[in-house]
PDB file of N, CA and C in Angstrom:
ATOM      1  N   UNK A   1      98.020 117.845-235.231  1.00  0.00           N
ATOM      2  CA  UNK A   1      98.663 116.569-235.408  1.00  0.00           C
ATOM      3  C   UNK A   1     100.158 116.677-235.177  1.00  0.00           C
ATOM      4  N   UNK A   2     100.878 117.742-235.199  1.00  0.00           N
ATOM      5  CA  UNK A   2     102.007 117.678-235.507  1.00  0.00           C
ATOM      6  C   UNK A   2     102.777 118.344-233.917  1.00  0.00           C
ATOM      7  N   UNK A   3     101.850 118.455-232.861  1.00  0.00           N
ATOM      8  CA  UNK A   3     102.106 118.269-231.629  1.00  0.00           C
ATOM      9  C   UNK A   3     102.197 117.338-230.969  1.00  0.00           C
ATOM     10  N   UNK A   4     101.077 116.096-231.539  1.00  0.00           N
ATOM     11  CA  UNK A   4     101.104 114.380-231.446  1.00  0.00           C
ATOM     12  C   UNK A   4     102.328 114.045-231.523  1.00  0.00           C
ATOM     13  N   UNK A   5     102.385 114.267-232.382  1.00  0.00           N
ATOM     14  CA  UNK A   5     103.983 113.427-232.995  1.00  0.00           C
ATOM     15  C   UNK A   5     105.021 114.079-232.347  1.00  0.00           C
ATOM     16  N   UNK A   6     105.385 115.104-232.132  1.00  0.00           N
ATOM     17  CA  UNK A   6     106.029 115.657-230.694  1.00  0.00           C
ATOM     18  C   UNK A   6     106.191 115.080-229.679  1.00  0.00           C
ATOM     19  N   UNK A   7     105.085 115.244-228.981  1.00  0.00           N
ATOM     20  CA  UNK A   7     104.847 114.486-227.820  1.00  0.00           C
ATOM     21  C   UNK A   7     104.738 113.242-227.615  1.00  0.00           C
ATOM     22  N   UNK A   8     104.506 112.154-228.474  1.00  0.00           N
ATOM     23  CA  UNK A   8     105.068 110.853-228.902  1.00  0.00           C
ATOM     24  C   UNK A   8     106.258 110.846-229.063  1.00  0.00           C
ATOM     25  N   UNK A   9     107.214 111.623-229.659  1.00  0.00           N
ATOM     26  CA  UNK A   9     108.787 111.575-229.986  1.00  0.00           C
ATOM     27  C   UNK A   9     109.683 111.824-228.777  1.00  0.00           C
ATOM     28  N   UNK A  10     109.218 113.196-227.751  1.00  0.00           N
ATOM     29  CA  UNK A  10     109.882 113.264-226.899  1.00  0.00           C
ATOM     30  C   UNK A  10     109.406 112.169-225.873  1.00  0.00           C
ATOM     31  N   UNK A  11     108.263 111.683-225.613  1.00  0.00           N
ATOM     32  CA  UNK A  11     108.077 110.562-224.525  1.00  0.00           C
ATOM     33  C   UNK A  11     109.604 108.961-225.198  1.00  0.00           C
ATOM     34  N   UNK A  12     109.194 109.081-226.646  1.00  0.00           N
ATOM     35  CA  UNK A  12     110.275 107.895-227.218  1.00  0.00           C
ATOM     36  C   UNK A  12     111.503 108.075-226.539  1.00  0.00           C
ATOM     37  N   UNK A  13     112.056 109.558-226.252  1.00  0.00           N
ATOM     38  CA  UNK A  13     113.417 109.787-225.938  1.00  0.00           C
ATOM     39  C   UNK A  13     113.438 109.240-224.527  1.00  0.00           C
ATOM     40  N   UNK A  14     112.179 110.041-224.102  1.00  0.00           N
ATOM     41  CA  UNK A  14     112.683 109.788-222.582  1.00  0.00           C
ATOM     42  C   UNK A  14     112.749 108.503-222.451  1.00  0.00           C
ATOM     43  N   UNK A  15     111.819 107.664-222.343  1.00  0.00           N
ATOM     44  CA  UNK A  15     112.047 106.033-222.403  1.00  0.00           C
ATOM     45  C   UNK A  15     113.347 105.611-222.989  1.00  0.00           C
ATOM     46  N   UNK A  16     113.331 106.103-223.977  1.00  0.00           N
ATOM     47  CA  UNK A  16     115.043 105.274-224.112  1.00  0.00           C
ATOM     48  C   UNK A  16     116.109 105.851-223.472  1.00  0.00           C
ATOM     49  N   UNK A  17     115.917 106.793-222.731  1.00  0.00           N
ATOM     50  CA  UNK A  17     117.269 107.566-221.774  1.00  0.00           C
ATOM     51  C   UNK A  17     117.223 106.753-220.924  1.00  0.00           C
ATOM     52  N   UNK A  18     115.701 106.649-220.198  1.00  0.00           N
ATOM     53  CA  UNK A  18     115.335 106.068-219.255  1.00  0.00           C
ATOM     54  C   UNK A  18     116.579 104.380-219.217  1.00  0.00           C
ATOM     55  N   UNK A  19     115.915 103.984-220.704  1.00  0.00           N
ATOM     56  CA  UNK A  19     116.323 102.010-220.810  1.00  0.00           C
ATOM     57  C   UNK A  19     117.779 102.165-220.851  1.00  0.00           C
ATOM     58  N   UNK A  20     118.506 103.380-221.517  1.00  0.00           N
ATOM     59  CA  UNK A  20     119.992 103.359-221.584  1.00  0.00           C
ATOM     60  C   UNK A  20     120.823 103.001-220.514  1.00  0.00           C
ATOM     61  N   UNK A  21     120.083 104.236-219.639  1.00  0.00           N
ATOM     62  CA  UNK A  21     120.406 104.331-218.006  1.00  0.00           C
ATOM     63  C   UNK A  21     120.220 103.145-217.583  1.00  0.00           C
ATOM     64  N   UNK A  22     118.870 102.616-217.130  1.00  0.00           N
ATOM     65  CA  UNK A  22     118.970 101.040-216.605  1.00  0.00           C
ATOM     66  C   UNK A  22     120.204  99.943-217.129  1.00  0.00           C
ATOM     67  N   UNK A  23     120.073  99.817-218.473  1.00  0.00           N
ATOM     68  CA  UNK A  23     121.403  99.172-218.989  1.00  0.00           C
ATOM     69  C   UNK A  23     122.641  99.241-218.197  1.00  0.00           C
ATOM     70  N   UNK A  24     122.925 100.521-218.747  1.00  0.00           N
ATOM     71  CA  UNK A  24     124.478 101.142-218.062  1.00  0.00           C
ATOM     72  C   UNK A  24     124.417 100.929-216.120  1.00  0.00           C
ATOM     73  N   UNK A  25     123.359 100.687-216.057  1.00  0.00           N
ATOM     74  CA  UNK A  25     123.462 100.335-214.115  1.00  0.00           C
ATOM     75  C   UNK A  25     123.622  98.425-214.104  1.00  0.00           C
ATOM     76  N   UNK A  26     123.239  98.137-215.233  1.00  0.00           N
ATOM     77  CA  UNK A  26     123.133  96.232-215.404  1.00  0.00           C
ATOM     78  C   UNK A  26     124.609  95.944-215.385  1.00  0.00           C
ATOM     79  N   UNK A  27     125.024  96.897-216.678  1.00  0.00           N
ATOM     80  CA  UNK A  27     126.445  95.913-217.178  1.00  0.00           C
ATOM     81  C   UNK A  27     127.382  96.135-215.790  1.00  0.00           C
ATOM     82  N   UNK A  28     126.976  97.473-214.909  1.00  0.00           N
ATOM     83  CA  UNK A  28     128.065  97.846-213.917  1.00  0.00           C
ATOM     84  C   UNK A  28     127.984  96.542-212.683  1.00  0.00           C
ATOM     85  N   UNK A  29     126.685  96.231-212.705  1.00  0.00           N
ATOM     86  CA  UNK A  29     126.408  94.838-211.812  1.00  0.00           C
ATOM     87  C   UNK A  29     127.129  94.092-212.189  1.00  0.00           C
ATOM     88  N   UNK A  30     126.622  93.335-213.613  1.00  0.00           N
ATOM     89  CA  UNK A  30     127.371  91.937-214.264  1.00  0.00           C
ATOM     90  C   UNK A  30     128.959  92.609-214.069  1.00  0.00           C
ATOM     91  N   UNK A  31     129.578  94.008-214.329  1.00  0.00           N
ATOM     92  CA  UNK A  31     131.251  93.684-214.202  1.00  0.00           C
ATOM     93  C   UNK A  31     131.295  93.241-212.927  1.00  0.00           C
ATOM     94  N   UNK A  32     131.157  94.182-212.135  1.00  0.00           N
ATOM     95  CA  UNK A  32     130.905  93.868-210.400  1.00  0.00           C
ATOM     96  C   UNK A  32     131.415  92.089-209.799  1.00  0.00           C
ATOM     97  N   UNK A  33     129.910  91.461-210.619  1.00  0.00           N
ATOM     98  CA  UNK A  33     130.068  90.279-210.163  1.00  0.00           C
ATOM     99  C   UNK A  33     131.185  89.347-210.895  1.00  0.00           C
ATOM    100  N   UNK A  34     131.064  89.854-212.126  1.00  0.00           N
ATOM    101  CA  UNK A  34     132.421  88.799-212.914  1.00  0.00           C
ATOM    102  C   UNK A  34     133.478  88.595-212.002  1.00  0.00           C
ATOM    103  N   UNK A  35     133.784  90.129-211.623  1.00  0.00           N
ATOM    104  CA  UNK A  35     135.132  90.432-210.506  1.00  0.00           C
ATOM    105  C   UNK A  35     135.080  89.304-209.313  1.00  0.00           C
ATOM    106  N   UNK A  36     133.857  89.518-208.728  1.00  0.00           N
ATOM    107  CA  UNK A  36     133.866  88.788-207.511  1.00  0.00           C
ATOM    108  C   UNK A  36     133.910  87.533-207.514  1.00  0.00           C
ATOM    109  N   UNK A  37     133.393  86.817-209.132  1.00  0.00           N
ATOM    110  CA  UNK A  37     132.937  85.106-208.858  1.00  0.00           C
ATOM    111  C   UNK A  37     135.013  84.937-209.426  1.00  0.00           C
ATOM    112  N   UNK A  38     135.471  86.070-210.621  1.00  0.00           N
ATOM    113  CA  UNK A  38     136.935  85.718-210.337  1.00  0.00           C
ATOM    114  C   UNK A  38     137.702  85.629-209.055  1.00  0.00           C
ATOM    115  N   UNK A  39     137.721  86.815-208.391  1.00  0.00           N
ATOM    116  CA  UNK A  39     138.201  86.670-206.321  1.00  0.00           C
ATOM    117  C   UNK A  39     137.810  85.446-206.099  1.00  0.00           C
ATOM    118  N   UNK A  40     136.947  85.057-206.167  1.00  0.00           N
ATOM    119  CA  UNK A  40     136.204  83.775-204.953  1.00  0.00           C
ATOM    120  C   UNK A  40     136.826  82.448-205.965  1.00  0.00           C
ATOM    121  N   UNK A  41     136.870  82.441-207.219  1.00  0.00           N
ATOM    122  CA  UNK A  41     137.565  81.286-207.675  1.00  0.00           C
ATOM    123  C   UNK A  41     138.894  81.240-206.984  1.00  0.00           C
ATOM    124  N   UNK A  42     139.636  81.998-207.372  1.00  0.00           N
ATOM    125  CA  UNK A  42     140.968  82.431-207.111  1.00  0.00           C
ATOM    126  C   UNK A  42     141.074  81.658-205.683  1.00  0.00           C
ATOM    127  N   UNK A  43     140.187  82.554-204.663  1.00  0.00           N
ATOM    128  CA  UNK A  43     140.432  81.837-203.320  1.00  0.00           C
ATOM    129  C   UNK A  43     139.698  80.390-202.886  1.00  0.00           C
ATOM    130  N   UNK A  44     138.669  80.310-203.385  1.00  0.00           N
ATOM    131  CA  UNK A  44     138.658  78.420-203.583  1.00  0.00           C
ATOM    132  C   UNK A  44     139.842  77.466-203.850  1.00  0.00           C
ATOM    133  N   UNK A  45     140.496  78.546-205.285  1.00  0.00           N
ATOM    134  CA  UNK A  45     141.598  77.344-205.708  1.00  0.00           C
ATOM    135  C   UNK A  45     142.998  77.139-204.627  1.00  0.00           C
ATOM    136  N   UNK A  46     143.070  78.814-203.782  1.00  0.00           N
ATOM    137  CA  UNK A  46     144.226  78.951-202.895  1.00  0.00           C
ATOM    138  C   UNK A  46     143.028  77.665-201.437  1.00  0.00           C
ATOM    139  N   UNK A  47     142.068  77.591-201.225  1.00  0.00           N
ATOM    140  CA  UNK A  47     141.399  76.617-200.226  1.00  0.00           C
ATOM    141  C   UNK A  47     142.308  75.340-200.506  1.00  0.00           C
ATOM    142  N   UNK A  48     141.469  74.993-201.915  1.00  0.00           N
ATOM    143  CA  UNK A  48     142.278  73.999-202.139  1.00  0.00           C
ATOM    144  C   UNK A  48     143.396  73.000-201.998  1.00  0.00           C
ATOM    145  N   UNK A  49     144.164  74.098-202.230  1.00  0.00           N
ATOM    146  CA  UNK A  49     145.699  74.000-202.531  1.00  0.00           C
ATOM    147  C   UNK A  49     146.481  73.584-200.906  1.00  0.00           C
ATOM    148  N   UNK A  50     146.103  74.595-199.611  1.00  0.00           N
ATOM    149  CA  UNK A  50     146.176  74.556-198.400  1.00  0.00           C
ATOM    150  C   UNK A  50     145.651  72.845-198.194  1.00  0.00           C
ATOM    151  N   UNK A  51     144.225  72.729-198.260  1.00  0.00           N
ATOM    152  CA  UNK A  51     144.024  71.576-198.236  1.00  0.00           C
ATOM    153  C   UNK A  51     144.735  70.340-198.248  1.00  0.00           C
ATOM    154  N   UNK A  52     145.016  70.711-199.694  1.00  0.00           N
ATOM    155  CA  UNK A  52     145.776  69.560-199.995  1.00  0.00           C
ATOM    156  C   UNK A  52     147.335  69.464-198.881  1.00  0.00           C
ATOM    157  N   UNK A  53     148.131  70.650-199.033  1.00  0.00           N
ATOM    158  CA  UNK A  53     149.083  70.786-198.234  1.00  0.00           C
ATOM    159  C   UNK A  53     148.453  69.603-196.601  1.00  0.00           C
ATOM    160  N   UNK A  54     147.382  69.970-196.210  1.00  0.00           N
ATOM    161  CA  UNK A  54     147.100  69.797-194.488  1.00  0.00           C
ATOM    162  C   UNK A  54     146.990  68.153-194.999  1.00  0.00           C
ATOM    163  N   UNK A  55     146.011  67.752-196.122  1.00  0.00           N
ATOM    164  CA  UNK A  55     145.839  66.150-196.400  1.00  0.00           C
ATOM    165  C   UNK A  55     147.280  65.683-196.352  1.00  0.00           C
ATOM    166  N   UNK A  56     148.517  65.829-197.140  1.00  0.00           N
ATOM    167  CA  UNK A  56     149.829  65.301-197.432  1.00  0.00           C
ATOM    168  C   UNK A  56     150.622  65.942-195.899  1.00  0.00           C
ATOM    169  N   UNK A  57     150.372  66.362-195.308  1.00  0.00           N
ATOM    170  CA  UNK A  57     150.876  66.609-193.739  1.00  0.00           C
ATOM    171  C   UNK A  57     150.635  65.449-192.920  1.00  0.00           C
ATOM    172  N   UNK A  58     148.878  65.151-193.002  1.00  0.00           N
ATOM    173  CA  UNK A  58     148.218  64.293-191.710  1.00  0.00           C
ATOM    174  C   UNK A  58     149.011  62.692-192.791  1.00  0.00           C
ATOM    175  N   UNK A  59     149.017  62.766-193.796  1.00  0.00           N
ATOM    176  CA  UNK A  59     149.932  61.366-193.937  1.00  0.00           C
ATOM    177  C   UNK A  59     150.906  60.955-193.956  1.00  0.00           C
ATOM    178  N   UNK A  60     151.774  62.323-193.952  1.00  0.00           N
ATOM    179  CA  UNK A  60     152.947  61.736-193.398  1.00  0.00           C
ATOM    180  C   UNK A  60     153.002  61.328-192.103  1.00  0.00           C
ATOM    181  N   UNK A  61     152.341  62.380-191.062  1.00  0.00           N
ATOM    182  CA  UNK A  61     152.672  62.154-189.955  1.00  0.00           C
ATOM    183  C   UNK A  61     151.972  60.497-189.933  1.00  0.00           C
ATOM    184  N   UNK A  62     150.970  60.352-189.970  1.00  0.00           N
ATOM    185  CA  UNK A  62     150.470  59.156-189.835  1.00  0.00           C
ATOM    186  C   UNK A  62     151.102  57.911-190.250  1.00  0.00           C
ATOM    187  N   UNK A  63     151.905  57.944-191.122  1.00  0.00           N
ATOM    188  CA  UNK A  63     153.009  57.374-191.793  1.00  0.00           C
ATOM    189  C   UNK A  63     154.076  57.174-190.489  1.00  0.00           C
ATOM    190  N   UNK A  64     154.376  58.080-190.035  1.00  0.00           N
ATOM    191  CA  UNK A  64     155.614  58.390-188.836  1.00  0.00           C
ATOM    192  C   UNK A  64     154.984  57.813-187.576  1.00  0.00           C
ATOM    193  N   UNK A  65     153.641  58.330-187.488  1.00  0.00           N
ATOM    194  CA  UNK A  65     152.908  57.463-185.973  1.00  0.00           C
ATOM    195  C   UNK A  65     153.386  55.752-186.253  1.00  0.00           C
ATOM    196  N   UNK A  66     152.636  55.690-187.157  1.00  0.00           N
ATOM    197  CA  UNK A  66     152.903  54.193-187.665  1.00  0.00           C
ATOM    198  C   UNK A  66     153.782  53.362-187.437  1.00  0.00           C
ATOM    199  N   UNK A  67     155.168  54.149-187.824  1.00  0.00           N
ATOM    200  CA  UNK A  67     156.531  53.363-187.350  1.00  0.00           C
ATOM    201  C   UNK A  67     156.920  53.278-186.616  1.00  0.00           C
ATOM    202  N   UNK A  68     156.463  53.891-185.410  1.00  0.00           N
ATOM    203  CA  UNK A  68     157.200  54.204-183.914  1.00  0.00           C
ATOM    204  C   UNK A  68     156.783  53.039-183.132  1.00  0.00           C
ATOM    205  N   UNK A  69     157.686  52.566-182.885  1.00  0.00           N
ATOM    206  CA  UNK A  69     157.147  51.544-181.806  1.00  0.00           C
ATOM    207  C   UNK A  69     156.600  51.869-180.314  1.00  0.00           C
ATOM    208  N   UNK A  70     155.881  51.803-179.564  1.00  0.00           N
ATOM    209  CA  UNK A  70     155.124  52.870-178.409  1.00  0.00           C
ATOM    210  C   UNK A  70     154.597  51.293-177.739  1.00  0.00           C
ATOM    211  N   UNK A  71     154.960  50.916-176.231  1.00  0.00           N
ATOM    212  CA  UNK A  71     154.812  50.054-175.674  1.00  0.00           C
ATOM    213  C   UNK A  71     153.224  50.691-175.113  1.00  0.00           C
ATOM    214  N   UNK A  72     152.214  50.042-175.486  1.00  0.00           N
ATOM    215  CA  UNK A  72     150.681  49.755-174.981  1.00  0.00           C
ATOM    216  C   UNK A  72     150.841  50.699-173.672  1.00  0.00           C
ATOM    217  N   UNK A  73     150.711  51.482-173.433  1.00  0.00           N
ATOM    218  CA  UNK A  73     149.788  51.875-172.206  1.00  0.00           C
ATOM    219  C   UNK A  73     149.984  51.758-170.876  1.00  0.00           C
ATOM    220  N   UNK A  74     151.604  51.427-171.044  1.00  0.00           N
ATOM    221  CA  UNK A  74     152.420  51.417-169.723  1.00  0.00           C
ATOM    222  C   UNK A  74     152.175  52.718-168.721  1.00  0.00           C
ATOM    223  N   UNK A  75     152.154  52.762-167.592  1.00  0.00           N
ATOM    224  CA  UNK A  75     151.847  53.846-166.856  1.00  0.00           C
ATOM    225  C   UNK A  75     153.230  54.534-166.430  1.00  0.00           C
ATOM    226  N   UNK A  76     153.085  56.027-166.395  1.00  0.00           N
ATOM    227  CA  UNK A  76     154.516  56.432-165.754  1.00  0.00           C
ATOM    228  C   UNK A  76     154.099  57.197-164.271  1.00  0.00           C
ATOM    229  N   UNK A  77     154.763  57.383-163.948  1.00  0.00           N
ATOM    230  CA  UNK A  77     154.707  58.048-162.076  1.00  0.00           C
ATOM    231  C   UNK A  77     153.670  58.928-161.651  1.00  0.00           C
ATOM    232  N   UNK A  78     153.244  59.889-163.130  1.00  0.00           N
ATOM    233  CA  UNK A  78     152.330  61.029-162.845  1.00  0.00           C
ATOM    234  C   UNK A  78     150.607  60.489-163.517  1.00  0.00           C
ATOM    235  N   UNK A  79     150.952  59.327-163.754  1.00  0.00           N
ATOM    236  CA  UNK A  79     149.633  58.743-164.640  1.00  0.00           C
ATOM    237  C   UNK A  79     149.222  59.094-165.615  1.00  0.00           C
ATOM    238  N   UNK A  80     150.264  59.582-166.566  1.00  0.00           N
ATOM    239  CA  UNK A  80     149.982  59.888-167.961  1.00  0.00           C
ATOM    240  C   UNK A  80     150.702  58.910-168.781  1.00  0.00           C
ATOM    241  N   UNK A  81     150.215  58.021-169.440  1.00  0.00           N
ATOM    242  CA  UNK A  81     150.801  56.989-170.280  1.00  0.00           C
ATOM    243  C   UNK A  81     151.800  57.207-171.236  1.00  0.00           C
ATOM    244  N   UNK A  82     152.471  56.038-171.736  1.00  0.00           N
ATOM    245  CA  UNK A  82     153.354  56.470-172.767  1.00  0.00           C
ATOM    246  C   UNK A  82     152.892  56.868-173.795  1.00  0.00           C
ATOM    247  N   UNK A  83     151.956  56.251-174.051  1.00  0.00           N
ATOM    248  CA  UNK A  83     151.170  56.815-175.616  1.00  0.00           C
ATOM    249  C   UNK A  83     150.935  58.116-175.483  1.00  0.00           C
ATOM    250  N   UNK A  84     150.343  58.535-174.177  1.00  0.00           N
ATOM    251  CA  UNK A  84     150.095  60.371-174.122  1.00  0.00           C
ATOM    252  C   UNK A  84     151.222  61.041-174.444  1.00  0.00           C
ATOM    253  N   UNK A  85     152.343  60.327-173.899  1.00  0.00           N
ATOM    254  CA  UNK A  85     153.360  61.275-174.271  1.00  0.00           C
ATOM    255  C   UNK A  85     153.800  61.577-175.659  1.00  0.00           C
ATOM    256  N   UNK A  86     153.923  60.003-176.211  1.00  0.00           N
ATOM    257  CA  UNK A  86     154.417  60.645-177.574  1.00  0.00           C
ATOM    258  C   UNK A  86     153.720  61.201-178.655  1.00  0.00           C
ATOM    259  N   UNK A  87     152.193  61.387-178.182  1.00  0.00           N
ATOM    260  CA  UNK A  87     151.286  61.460-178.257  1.00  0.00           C
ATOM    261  C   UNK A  87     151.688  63.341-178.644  1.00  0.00           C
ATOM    262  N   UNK A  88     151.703  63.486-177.142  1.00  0.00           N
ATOM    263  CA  UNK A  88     152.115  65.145-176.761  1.00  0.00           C
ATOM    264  C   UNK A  88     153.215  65.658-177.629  1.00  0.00           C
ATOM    265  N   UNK A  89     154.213  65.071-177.808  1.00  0.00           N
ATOM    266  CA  UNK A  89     155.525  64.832-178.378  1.00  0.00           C
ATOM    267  C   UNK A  89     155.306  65.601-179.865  1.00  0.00           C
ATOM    268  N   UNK A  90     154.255  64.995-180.443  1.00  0.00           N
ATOM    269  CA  UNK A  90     154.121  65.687-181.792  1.00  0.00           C
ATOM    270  C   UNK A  90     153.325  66.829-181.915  1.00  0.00           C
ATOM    271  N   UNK A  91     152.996  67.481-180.886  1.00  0.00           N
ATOM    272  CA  UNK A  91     152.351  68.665-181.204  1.00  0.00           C
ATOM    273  C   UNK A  91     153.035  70.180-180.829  1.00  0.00           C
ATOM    274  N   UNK A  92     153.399  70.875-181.721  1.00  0.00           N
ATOM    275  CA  UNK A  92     154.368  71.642-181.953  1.00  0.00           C
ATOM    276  C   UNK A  92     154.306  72.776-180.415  1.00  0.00           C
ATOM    277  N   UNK A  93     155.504  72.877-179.594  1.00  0.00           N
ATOM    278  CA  UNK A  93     155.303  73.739-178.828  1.00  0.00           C
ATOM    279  C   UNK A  93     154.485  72.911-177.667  1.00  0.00           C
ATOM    280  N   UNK A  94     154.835  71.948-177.594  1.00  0.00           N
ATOM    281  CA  UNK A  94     154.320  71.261-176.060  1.00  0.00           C
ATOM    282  C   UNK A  94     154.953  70.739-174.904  1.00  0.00           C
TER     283      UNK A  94
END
């Protein structure tokens, strides 16, 4: 009997070395991912933020299209209209 209980005791160990180990490989996942869903917030909120920057850009400019007075569609010599031009006019490096 008292080999039973032995061999019941050391199988107990191993199993729980065994479950320790699995554990200690879990929590290294869950840190893992905490890290990553923090990174990826982080850079959502920097998405964001750009975003917003490009939204408050396209209204100003649109704001500025707005005021310009631009005669309809007059033709110039090479057949590119006035509107193309000022058109062209606002795009950086043209």
């Amino acid at each position: 009997m008292g080999e039973d209980v032995t061999a019941l005791l050391v199988a107990i160990a191993r199993e729980n070395a065994d479950l320790r180990q699995q554990l200690a490989i879990a929590q290294d996942m869950l840190m893992e991912t905490a890290i990553d869903a923090g990174n990826m917030h982080a850079l959502v909120d920097a998405m964001r933020t750009e975003r917003d920057a490009w939204r408050d850009e396209a209204k100003r400019l649109e704001a500025r299209r707005s005021s310009i007075q631009v005669p309809s569609s007059m033709p110039r010599h090479d057949g590119i209209t006035t509107r193309q031009t000022v058109m062209a006019s606002w795009i950086p490096n043209a």
